[in-house]
N, C-alpha and C. Protein backbone atom coordinates (compact mmCIF):
# COMPACT_ATOMS: atom_id res chain seq x y z
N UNK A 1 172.18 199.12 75.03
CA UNK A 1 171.99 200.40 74.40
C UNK A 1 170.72 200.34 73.56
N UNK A 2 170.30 201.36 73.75
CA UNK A 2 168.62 201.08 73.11
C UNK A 2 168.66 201.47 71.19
N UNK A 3 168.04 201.47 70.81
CA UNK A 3 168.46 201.65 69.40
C UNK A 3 167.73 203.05 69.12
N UNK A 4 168.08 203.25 68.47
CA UNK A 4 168.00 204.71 67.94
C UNK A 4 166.47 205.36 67.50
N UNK A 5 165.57 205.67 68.17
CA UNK A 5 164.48 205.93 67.90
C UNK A 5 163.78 206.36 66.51
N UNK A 6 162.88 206.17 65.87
CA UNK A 6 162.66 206.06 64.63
C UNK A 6 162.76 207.40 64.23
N UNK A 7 162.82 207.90 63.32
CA UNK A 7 163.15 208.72 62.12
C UNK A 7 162.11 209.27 61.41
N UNK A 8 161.38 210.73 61.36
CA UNK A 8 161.80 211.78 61.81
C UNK A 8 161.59 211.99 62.67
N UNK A 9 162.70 213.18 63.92
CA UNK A 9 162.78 213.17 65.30
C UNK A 9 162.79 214.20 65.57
N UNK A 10 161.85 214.91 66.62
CA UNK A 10 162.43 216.05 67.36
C UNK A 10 163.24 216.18 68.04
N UNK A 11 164.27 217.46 68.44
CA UNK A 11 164.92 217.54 69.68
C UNK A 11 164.58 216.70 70.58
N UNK A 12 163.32 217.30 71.27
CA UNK A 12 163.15 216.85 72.43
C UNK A 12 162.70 215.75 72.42
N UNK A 13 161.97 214.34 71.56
CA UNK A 13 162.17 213.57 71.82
C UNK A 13 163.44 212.27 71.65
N UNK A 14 164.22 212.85 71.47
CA UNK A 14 165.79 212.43 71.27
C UNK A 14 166.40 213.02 72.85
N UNK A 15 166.41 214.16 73.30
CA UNK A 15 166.97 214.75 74.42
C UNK A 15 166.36 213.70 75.41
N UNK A 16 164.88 213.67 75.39
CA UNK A 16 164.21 212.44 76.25
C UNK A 16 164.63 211.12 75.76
N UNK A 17 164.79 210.39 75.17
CA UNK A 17 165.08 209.06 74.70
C UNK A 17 166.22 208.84 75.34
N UNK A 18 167.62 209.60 75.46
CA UNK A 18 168.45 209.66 75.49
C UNK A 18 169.30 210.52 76.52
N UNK A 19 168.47 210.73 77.55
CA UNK A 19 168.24 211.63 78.96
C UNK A 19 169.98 212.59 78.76
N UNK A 20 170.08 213.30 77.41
CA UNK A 20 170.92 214.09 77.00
C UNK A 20 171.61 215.25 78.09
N UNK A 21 170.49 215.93 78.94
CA UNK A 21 171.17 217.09 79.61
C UNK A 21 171.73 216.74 80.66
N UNK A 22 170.63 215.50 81.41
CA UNK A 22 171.51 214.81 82.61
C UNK A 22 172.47 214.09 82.32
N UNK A 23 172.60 213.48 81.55
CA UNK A 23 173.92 212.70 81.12
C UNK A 23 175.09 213.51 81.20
N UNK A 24 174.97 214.60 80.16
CA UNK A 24 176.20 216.03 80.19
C UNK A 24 176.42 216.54 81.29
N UNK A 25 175.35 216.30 82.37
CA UNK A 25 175.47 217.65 83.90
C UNK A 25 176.42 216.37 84.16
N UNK A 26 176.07 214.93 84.64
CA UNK A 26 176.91 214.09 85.25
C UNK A 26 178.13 213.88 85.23
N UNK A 27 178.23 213.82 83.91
CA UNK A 27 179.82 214.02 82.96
C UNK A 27 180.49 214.66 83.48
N UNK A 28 179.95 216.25 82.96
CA UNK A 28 181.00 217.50 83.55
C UNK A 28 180.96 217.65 85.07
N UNK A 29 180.22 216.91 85.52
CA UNK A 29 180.27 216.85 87.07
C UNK A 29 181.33 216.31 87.75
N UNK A 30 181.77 214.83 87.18
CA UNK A 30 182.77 214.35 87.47
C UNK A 30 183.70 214.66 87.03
N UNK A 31 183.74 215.59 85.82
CA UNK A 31 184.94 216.10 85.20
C UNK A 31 185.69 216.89 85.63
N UNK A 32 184.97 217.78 85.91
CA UNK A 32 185.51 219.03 86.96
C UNK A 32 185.99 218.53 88.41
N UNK A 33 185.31 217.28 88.63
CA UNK A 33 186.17 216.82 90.23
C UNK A 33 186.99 216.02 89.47
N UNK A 34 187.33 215.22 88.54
CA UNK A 34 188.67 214.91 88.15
C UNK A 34 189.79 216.03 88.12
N UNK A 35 189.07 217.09 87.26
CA UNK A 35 190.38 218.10 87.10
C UNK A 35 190.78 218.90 88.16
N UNK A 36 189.67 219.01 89.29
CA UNK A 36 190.15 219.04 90.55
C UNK A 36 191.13 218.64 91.23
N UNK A 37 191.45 217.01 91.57
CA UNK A 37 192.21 216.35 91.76
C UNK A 37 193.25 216.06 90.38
N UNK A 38 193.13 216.66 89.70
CA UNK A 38 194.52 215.96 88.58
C UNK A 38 195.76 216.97 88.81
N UNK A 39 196.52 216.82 88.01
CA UNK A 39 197.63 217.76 88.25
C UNK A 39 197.74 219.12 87.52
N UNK A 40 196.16 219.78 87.10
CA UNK A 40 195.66 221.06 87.07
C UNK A 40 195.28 221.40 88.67
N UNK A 41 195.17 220.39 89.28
CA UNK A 41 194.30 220.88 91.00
C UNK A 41 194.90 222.44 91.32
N UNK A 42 196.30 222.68 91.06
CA UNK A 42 196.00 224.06 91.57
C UNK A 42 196.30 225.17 90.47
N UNK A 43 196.05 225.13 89.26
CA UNK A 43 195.53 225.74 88.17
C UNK A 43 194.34 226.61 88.55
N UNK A 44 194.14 228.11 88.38
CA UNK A 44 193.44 228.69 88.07
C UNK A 44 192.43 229.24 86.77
N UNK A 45 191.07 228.55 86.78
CA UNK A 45 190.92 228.72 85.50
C UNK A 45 189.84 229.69 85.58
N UNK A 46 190.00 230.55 84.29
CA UNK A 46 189.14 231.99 84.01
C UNK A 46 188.09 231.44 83.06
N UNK A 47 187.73 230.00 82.50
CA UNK A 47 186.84 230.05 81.38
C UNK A 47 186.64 228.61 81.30
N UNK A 48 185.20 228.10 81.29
CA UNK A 48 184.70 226.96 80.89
C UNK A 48 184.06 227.20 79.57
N UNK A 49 184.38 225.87 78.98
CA UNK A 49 182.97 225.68 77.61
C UNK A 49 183.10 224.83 77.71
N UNK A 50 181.50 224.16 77.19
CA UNK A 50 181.18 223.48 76.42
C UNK A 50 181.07 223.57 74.46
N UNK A 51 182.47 222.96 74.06
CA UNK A 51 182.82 223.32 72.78
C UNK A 51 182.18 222.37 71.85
N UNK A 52 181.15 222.23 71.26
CA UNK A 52 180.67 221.56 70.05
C UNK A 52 181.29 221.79 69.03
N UNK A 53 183.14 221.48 68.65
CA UNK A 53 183.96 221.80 68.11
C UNK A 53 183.17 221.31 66.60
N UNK A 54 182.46 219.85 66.80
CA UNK A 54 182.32 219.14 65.46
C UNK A 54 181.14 218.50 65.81
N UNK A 55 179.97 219.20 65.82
CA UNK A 55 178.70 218.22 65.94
C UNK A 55 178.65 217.08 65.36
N UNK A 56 177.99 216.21 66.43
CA UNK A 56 178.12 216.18 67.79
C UNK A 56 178.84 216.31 69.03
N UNK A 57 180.15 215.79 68.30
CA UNK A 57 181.38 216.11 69.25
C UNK A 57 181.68 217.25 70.20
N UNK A 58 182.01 216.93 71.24
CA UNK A 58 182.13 217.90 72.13
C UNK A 58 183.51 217.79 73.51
N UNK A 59 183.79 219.16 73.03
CA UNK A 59 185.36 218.80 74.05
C UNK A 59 184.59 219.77 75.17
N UNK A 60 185.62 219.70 76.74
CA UNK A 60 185.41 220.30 77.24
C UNK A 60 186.16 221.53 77.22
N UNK A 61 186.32 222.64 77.16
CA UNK A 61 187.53 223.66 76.87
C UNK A 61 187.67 224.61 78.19
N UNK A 62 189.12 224.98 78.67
CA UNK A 62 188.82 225.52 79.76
C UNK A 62 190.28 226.86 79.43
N UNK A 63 190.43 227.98 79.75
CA UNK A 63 191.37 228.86 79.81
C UNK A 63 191.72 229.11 81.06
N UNK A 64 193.17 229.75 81.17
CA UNK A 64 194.07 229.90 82.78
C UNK A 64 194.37 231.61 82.55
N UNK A 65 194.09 232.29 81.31
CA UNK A 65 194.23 233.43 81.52
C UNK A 65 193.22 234.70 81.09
N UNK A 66 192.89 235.08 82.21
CA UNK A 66 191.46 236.24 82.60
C UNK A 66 191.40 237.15 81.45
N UNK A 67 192.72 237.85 81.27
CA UNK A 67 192.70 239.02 80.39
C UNK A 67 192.57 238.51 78.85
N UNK A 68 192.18 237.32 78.74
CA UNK A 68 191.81 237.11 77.10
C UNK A 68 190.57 237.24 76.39
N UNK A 69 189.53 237.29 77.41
CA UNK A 69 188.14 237.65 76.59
C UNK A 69 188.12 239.17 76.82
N UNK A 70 189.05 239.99 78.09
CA UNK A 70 189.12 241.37 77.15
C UNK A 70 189.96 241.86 75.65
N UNK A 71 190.87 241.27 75.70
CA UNK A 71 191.27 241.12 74.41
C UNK A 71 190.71 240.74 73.08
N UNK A 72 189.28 239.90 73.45
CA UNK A 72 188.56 239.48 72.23
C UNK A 72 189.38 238.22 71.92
N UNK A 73 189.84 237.52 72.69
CA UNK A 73 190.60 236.12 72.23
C UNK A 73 189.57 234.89 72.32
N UNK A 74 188.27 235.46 72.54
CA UNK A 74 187.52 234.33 72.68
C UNK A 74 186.55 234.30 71.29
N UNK A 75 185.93 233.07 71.40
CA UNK A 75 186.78 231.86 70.73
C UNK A 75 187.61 231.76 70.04
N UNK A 76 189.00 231.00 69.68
CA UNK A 76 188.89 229.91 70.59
C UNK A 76 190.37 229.62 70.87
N UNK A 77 190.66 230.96 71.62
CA UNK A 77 192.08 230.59 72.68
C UNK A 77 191.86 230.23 73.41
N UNK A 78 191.96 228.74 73.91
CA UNK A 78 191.62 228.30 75.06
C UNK A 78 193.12 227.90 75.34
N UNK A 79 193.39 227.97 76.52
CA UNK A 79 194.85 227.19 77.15
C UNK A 79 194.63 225.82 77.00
N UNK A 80 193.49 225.42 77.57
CA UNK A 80 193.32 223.82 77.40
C UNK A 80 192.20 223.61 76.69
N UNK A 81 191.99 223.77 75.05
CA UNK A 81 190.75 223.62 74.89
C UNK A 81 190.26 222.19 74.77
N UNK A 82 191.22 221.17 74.97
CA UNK A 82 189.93 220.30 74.79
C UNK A 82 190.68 219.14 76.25
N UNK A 83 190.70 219.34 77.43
CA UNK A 83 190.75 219.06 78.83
C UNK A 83 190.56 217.52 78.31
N UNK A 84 190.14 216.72 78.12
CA UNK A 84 189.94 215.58 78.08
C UNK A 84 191.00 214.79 77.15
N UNK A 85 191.63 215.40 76.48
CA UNK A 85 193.33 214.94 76.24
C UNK A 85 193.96 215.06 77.09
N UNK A 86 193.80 216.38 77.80
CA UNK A 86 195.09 216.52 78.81
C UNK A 86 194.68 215.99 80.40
N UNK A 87 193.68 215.37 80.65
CA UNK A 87 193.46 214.76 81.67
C UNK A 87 192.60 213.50 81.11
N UNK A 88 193.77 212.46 80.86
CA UNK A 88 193.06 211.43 80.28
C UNK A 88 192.02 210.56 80.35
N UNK A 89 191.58 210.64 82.34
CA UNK A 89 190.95 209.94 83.06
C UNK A 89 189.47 211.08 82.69
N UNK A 90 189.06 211.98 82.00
CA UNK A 90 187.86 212.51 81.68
C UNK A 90 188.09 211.87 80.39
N UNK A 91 188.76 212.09 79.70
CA UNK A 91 188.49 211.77 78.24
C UNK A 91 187.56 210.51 78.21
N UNK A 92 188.41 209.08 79.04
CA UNK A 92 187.94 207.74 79.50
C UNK A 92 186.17 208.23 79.94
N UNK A 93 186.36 208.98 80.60
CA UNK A 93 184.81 209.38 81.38
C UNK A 93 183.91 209.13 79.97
N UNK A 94 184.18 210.37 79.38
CA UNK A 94 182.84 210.93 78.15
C UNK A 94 183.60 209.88 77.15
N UNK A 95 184.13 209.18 76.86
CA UNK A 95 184.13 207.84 75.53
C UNK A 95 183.05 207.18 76.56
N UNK A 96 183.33 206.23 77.92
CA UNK A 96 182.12 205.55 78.16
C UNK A 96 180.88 206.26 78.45
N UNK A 97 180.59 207.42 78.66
CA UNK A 97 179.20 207.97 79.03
C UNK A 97 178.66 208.83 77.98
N UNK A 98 179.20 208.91 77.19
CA UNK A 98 178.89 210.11 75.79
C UNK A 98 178.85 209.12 74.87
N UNK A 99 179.30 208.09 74.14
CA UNK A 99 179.88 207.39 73.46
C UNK A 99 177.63 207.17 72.57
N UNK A 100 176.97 206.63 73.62
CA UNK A 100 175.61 206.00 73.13
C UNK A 100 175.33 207.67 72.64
N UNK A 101 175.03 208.39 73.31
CA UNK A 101 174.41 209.66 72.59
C UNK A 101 174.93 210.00 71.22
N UNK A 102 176.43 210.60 71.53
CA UNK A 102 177.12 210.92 70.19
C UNK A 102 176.57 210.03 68.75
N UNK A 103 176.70 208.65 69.36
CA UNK A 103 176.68 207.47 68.31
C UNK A 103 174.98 207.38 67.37
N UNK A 104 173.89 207.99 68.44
CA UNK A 104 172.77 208.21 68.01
C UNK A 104 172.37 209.47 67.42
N UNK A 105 173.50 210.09 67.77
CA UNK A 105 173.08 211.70 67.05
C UNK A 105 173.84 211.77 65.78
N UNK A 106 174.88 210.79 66.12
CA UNK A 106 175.48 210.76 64.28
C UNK A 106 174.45 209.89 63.55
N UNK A 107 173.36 208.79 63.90
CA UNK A 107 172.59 208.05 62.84
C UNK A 107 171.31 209.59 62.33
N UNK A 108 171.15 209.88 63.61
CA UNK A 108 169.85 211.17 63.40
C UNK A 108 170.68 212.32 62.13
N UNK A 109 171.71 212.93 62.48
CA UNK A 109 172.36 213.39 61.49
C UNK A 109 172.40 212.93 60.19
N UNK A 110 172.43 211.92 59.92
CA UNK A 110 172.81 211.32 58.59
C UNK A 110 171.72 211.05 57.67
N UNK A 111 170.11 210.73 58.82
CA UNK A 111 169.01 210.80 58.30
C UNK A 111 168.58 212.04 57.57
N UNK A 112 169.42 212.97 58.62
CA UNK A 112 168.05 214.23 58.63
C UNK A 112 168.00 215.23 57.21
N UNK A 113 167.06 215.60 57.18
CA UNK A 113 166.75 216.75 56.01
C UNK A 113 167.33 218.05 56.73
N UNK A 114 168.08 218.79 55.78
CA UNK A 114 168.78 219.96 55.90
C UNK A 114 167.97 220.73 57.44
N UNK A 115 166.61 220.98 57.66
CA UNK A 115 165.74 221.70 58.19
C UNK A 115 165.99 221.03 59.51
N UNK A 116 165.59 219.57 59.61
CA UNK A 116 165.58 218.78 60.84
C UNK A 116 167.03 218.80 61.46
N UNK A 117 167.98 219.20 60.41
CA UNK A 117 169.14 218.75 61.00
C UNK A 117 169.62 220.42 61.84
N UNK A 118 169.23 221.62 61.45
CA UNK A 118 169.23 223.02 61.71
C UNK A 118 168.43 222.55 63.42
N UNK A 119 167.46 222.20 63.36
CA UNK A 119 166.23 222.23 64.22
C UNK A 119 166.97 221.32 65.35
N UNK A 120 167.91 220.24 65.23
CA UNK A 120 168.50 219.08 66.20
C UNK A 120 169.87 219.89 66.53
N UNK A 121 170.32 220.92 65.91
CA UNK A 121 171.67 221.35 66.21
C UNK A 121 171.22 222.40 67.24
N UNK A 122 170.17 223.22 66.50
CA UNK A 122 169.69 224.46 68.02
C UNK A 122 169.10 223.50 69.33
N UNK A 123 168.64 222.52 69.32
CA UNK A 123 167.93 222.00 70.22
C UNK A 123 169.10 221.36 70.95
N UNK A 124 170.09 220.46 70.38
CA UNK A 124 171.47 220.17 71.43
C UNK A 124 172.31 221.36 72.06
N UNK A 125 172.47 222.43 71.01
CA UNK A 125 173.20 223.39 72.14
C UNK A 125 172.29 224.45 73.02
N UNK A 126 171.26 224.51 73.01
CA UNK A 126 170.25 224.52 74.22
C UNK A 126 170.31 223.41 75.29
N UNK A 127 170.01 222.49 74.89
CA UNK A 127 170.29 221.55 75.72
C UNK A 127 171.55 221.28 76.99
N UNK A 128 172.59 221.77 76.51
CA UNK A 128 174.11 222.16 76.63
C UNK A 128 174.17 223.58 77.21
N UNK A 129 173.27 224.38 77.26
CA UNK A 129 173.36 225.53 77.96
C UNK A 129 172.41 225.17 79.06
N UNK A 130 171.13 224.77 79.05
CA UNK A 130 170.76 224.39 80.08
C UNK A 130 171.34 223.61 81.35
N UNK A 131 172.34 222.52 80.98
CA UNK A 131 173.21 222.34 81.30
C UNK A 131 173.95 222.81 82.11
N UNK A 132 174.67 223.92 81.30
CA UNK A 132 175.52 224.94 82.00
C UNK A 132 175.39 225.90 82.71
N UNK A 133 173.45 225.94 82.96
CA UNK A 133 173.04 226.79 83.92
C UNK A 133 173.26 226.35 85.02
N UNK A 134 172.96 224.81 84.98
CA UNK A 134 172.34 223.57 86.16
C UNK A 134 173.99 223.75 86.70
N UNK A 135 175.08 223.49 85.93
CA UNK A 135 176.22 223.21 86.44
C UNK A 135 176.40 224.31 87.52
N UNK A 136 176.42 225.97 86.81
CA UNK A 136 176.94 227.28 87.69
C UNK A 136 175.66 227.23 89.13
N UNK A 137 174.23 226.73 89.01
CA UNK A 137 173.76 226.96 89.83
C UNK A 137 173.68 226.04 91.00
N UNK A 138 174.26 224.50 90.68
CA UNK A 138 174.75 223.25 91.65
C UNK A 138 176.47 223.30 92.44
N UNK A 139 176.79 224.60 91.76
CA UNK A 139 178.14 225.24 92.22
C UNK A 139 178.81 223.93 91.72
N UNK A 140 179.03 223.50 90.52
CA UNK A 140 179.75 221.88 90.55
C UNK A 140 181.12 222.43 89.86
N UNK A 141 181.31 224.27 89.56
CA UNK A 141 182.40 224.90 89.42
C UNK A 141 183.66 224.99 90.31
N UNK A 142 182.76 225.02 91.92
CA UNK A 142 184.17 224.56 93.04
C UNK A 142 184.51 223.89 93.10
N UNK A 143 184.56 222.55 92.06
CA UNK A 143 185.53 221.51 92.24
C UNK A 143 186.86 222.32 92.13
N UNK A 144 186.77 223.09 90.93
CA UNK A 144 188.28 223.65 90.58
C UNK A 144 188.38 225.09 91.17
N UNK A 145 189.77 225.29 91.34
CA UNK A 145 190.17 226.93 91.38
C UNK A 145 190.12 227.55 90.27
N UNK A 146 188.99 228.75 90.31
CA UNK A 146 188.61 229.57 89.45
C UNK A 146 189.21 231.11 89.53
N UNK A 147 189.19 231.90 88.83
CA UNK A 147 189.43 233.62 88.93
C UNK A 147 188.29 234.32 89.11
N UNK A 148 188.59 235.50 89.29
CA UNK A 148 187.24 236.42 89.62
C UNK A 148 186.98 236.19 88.34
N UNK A 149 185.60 236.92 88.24
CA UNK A 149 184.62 236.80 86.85
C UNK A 149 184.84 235.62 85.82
N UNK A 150 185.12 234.45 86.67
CA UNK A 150 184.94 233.30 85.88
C UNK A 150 184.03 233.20 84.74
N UNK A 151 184.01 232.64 83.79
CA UNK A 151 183.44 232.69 82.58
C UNK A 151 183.10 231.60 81.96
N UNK A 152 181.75 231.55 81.65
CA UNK A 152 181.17 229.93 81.06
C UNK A 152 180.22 230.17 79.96
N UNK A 153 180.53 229.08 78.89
CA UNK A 153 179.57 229.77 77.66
C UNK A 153 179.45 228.28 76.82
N UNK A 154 178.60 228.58 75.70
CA UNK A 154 178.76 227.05 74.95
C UNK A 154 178.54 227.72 73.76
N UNK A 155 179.49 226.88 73.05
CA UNK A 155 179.90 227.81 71.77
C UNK A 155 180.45 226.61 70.81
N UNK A 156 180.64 226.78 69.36
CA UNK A 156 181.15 226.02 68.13
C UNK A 156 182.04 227.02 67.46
N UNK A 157 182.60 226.52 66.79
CA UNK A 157 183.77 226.76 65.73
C UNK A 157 182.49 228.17 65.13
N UNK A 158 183.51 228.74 64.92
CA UNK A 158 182.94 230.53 64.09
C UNK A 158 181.50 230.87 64.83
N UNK A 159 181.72 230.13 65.99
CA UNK A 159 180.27 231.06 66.75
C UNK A 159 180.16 232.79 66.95
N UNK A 160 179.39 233.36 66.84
CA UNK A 160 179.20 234.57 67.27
C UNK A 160 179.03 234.66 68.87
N UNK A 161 180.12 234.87 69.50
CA UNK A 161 180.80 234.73 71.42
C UNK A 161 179.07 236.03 71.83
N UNK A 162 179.33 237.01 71.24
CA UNK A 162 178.22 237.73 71.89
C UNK A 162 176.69 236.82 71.64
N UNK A 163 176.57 236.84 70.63
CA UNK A 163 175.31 236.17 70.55
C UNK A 163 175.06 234.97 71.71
N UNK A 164 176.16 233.73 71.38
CA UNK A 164 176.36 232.72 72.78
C UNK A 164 176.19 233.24 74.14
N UNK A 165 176.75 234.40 73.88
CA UNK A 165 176.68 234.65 75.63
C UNK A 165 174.68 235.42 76.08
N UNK A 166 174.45 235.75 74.92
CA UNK A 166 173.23 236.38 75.20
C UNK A 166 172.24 235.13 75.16
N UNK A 167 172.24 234.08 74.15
CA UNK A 167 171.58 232.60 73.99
C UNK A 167 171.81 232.34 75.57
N UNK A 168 173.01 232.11 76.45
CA UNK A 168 173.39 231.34 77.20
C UNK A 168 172.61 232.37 78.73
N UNK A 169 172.48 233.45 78.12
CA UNK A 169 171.56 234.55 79.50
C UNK A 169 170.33 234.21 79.40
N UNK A 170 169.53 233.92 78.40
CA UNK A 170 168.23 233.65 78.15
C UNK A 170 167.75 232.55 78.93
N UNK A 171 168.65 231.84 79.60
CA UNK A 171 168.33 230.30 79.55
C UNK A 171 168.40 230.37 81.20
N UNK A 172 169.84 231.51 81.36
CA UNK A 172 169.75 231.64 83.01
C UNK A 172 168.87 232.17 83.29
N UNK A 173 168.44 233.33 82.96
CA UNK A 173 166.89 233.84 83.22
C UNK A 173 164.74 233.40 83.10
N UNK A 174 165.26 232.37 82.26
CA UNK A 174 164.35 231.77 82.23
C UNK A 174 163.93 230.56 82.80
């Protein structure tokens, strides 16, 4: 594991040091073909996130029922919000493949000045939406059975869901 690049850091050279977005596409790549094959396989799910419940930390969160983001139940009714408890063989996944990042973004955290640390939090959940473009556009969503108007977003504790979802359009369009 390489050591933690010196101090003060940009996003992006931390995202590069630490090949951050591919790491996450790989992850949730295999994650979603775990939960494919686990005993969700024929679970229908209406909603992915990527939940930065506790920066850095990140669960995967997934919902089984459609009619809750008309209701405004989003965030954060998730049926399964954090999938990697309940399919233990992902959890195992992201402790060994997440474990070096997390562990370097908690030393960068601890360094950082209030500003740098604002500037490393927008730059990871960009990072994490980019991500989640790469995921919907590598179709790595048919691992699992989904519902019509499936739904994918990346979001934290008291996020503003509209704003996320408009952050998370910017990124598909660009």
């Amino acid at each position: 594991m390489p050591p933690t690049p010196a101090l003060p850091l940009d996003w992006q050279t931390f995202e590069t040091a630490y090949d951050v977005e591919e790491t996450c596409f790989k992850l949730a790549s295999a994650s979603l073909a775990l939960l494919g094959a686990s005993p969700f396989k024929d679970q229908a799910f209406s909603a992915f996130a990527f939940n930065a419940v506790s920066f850095p930390s990140l669960s995967l969160s997934l919902d089984t029922d459609p009619a809750n983001r008309e209701r405004d139940y989003y965030p954060p009714d998730w049926s399964n919000e954090c999938i990697e408890v309940d399919v233990p063989e992902i959890g195992q996944l992201w402790e060994e493949g997440y474990a070096r990042i997390e562990g370097a973004l908690l030393e960068l955290i601890d360094a950082a000045d209030d500003e740098l640390l604002d500037a490393i939090e927008e730059g990871y959940l960009h990072s994490l939406r980019k991500t989640m473009v790469r995921l919907e556009t590598s179709h790595a969503f048919e691992q699992i059975r989904t519902c019509p108007r499936f739904w994918t977003v990346v979001t934290q504790i008291d996020a503003d869901t509209e704003e996320e979802e408009r952050l998370l359009d910017q990124v598909r369009q660009g």
